[in-house]
Every structure is written in C-alpha cells, then in structure tokens.
C-alpha atoms as a PDB file:
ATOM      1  CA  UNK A   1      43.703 -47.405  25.350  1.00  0.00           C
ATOM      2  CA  UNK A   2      44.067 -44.508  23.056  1.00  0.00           C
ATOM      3  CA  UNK A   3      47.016 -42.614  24.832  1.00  0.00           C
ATOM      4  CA  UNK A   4      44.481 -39.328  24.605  1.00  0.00           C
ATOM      5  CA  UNK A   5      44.050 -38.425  28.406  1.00  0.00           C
ATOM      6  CA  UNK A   6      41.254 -39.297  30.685  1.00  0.00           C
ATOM      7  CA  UNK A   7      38.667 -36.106  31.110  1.00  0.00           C
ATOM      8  CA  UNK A   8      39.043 -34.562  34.554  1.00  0.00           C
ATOM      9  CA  UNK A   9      35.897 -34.270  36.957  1.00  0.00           C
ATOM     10  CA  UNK A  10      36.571 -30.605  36.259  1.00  0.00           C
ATOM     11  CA  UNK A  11      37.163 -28.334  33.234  1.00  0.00           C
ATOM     12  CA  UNK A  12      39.264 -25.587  33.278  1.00  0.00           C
ATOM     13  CA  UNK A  13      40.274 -26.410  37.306  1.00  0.00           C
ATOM     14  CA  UNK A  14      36.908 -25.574  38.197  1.00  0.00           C
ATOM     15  CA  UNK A  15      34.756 -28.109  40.074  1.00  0.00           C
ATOM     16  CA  UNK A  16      31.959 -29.778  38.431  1.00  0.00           C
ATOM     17  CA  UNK A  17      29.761 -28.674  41.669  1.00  0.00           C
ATOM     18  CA  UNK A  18      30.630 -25.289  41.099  1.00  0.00           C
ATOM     19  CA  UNK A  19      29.905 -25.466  37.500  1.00  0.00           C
ATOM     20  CA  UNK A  20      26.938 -26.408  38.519  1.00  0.00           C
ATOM     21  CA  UNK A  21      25.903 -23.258  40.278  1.00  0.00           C
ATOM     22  CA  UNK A  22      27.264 -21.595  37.756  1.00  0.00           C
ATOM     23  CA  UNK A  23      24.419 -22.982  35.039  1.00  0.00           C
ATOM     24  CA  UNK A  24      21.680 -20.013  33.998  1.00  0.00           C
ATOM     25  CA  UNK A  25      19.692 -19.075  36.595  1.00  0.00           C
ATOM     26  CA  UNK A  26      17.741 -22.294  36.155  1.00  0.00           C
ATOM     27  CA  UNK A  27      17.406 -22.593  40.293  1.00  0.00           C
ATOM     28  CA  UNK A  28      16.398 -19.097  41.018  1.00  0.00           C
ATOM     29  CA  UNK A  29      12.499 -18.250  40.591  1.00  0.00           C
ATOM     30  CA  UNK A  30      13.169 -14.528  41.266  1.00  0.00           C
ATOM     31  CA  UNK A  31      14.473 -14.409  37.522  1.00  0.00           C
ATOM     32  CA  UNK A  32      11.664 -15.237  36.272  1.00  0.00           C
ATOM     33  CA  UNK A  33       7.830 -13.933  35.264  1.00  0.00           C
ATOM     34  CA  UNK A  34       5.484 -15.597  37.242  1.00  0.00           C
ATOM     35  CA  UNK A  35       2.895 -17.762  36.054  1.00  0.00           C
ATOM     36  CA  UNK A  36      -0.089 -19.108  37.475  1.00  0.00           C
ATOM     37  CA  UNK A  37       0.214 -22.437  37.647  1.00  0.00           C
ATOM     38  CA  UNK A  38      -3.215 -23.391  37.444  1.00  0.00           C
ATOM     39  CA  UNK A  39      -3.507 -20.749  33.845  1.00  0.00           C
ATOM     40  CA  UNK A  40      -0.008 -22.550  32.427  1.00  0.00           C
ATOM     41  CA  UNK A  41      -2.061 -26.005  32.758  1.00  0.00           C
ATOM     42  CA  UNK A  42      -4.937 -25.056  30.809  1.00  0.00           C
ATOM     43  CA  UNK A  43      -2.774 -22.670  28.644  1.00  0.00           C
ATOM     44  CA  UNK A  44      -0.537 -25.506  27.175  1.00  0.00           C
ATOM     45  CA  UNK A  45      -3.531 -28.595  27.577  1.00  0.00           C
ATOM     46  CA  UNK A  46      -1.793 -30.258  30.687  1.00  0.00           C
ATOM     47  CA  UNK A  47      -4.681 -32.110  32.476  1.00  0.00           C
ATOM     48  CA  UNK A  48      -3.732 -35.392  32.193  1.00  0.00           C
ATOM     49  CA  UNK A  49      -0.303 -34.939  32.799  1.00  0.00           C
ATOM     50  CA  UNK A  50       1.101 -35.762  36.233  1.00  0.00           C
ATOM     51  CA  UNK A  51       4.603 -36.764  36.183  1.00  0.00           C
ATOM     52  CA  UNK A  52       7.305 -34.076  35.999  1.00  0.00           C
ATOM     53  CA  UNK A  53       8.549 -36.380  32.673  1.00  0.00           C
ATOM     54  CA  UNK A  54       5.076 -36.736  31.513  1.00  0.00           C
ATOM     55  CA  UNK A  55       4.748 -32.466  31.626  1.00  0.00           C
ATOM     56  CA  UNK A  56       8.218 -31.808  30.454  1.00  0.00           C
ATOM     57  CA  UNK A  57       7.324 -34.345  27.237  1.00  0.00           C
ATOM     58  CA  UNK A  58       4.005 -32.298  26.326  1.00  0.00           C
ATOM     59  CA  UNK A  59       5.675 -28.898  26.705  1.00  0.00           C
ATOM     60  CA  UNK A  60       8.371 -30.027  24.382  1.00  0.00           C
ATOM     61  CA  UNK A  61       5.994 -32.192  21.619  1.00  0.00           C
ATOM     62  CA  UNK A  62       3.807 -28.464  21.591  1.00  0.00           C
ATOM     63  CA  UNK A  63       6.739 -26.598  20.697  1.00  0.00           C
ATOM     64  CA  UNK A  64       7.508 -29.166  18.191  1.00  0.00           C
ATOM     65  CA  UNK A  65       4.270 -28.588  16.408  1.00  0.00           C
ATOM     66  CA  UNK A  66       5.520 -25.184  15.910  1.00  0.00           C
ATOM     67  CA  UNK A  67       8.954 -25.951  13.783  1.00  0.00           C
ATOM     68  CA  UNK A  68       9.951 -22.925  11.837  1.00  0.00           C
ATOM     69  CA  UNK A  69      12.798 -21.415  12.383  1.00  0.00           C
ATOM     70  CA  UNK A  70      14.115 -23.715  15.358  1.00  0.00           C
ATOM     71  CA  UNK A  71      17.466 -23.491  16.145  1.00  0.00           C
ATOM     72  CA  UNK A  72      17.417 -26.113  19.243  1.00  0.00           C
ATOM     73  CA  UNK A  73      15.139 -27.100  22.294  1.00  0.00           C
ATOM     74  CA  UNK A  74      16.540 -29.129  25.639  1.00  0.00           C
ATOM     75  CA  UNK A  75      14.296 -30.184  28.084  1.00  0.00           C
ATOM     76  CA  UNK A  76      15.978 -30.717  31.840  1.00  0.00           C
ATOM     77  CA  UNK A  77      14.398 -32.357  34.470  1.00  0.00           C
ATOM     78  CA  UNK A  78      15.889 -32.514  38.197  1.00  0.00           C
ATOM     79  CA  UNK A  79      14.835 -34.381  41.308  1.00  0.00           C
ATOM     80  CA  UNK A  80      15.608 -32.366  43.918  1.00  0.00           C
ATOM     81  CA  UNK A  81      15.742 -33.300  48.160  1.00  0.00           C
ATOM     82  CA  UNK A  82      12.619 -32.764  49.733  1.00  0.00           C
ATOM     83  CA  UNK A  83      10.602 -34.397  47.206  1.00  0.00           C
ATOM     84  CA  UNK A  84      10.823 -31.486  44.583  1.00  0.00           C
ATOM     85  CA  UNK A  85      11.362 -31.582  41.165  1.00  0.00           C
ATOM     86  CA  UNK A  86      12.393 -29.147  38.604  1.00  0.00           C
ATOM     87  CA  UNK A  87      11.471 -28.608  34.732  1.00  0.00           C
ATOM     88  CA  UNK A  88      13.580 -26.269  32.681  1.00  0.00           C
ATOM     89  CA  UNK A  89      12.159 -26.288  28.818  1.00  0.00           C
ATOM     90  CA  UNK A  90      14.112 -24.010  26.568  1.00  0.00           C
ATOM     91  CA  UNK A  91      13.179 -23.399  22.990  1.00  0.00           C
ATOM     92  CA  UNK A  92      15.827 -21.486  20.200  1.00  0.00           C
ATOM     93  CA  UNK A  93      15.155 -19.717  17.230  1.00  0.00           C
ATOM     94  CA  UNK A  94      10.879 -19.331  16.860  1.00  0.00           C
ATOM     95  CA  UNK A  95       9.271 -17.314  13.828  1.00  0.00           C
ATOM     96  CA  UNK A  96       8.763 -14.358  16.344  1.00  0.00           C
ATOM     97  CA  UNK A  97       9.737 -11.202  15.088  1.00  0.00           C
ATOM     98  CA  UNK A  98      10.803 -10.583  18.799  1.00  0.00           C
ATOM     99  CA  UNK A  99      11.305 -13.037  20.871  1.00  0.00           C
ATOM    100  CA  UNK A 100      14.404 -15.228  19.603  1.00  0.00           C
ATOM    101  CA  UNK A 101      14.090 -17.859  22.534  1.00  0.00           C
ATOM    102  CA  UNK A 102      11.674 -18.688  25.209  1.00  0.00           C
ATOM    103  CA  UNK A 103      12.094 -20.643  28.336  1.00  0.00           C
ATOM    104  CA  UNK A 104      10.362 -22.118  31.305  1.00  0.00           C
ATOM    105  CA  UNK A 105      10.963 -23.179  34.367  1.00  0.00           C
ATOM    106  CA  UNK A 106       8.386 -25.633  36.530  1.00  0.00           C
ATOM    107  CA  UNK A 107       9.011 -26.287  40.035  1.00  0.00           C
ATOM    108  CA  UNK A 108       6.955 -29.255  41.592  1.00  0.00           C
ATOM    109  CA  UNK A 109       6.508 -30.992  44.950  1.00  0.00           C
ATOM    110  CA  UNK A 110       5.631 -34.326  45.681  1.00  0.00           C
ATOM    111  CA  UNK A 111       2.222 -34.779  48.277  1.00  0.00           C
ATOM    112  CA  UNK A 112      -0.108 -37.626  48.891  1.00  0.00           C
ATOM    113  CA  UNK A 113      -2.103 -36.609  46.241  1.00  0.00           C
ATOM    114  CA  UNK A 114       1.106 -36.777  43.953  1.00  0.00           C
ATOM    115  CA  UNK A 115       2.716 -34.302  42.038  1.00  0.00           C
ATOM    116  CA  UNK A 116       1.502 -30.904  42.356  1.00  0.00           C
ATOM    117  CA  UNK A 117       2.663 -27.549  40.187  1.00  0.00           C
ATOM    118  CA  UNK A 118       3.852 -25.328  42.937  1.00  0.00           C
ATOM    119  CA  UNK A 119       5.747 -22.341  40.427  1.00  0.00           C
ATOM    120  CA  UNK A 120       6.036 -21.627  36.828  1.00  0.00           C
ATOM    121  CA  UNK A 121       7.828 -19.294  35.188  1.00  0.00           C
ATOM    122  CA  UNK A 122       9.431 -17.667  31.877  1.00  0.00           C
ATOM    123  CA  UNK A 123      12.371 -16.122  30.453  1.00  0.00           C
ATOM    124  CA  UNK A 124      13.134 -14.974  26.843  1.00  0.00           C
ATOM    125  CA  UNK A 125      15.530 -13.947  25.052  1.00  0.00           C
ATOM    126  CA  UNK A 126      15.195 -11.052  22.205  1.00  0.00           C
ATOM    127  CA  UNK A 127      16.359 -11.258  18.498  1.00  0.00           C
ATOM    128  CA  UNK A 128      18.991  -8.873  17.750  1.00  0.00           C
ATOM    129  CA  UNK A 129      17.713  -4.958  17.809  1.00  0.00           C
ATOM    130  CA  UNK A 130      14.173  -6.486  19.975  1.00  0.00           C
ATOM    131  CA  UNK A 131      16.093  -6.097  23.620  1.00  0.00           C
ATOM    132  CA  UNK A 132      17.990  -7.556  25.826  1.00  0.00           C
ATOM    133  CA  UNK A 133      20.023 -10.363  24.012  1.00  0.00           C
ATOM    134  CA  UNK A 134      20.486 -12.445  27.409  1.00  0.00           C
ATOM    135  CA  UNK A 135      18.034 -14.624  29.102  1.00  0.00           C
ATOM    136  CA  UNK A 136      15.377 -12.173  31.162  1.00  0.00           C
ATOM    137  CA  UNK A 137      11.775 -12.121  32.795  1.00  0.00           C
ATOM    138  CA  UNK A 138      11.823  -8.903  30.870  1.00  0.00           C
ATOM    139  CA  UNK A 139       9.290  -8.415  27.515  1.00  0.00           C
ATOM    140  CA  UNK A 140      11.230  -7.837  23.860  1.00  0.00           C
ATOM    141  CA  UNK A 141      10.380  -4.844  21.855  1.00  0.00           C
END
C-alpha cells in the first residue's frame, strides 16, 4: 500500500481491553452525584423518549441550544450484557463562571415494558481557580 505500518490492536504495548478500563470512570456510578431518575426526565423534557439513542440525542440537541463558549460535546452510548445500556454525555467549555464541563452518565435496563432509567448521574469539571480541575461528583466554587 503506502509502506506506513499497519496500527497495532494496542498503543503503546498496552491492550485495547485494558485501555478500555482505563477510560474515565464512565462505568463506575460511585463517582458520580446521584440523580433521580424520574426528576432528570422532567428536568431535561424526556417523556417521549425511550430508546437509549433517542435520550442520548435530546440530551445532546439541549446542550446545543446553549452554544456559547463550547469547546466540544461526545455523546457515548454502550450496550452492555444483561440487557443494560449505558449513556455518557459530556459537554466542554459552557458560559459558567464555574463549571468548565459537565457530564452525565445514564444507566438503563431493558424489561417488558422496555427501556427503563435505572441511574443517573453527574460529574463536572471546574474552570481554572473554581476547584478541582479533574472530572468529580464534587460542586465548583
């Protein structure tokens, strides 16, 4: 082809399984403030919503209503075993004299009524001289 190497299934000699345990605390609840689910629905206008996609899609297109001073947004969504799914929405750079970043993290579970909400929660990160300038369940000053 181009002579340039073929990318490894790792980087750096470290698995790509490990590297994904390694990604920001996106599986672990604990590190993050608790929501009520039921609150977050109303909160951000999520009746009709159903679908992990369909959720992840309004969370994102509400943040998007609220442009200045973005710096990025990603919205993850993973199907888990055992019929879960998981929603990770971040958000970069909002006109918050505070809080520099906010993100969330929606766990759901699949029944016979269909998807169901079981946990939300958030994490922000402070502007410089606000707090603590890592991801945390803790408030900015």
């Amino acid at each position: 082809m181009n002579g340039l190497p073929r990318p490894s299934r790792s980087a750096i000699g470290i698995p790509i399984g490990l590297l994904m345990l390694l990604l920001p605390a996106c599986r672990d609840s604990t590190e993050y403030m608790p929501i009520n689910p039921q609150a977050f629905r109303e909160q951000y206008n999520l009746s009709g919503a159903s679908e992990p996609a369909q959720i992840g899609i309004q969370l994102l297109q509400r943040y998007r209503q609220e442009p200045e001073g973005r710096q990025g947004e990603s919205l993850h969504i993973r199907y888990l075993p055992d019929q879960k799914a998981e929603i990770l929405l971040t958000i970069e750079g909002l006109a918050d004299d505070s809080v520099q970043g906010k993100r969330y993290r929606l766990e759901m579970g699949w029944t016979e009524a269909g998807w169901q909400m079981e946990t939300v929660g958030s994490q922000q990160r402070c502007w410089p001289g606000r707090g603590h300038p890592n991801w945390s369940n803790q408030p900015c000053v």
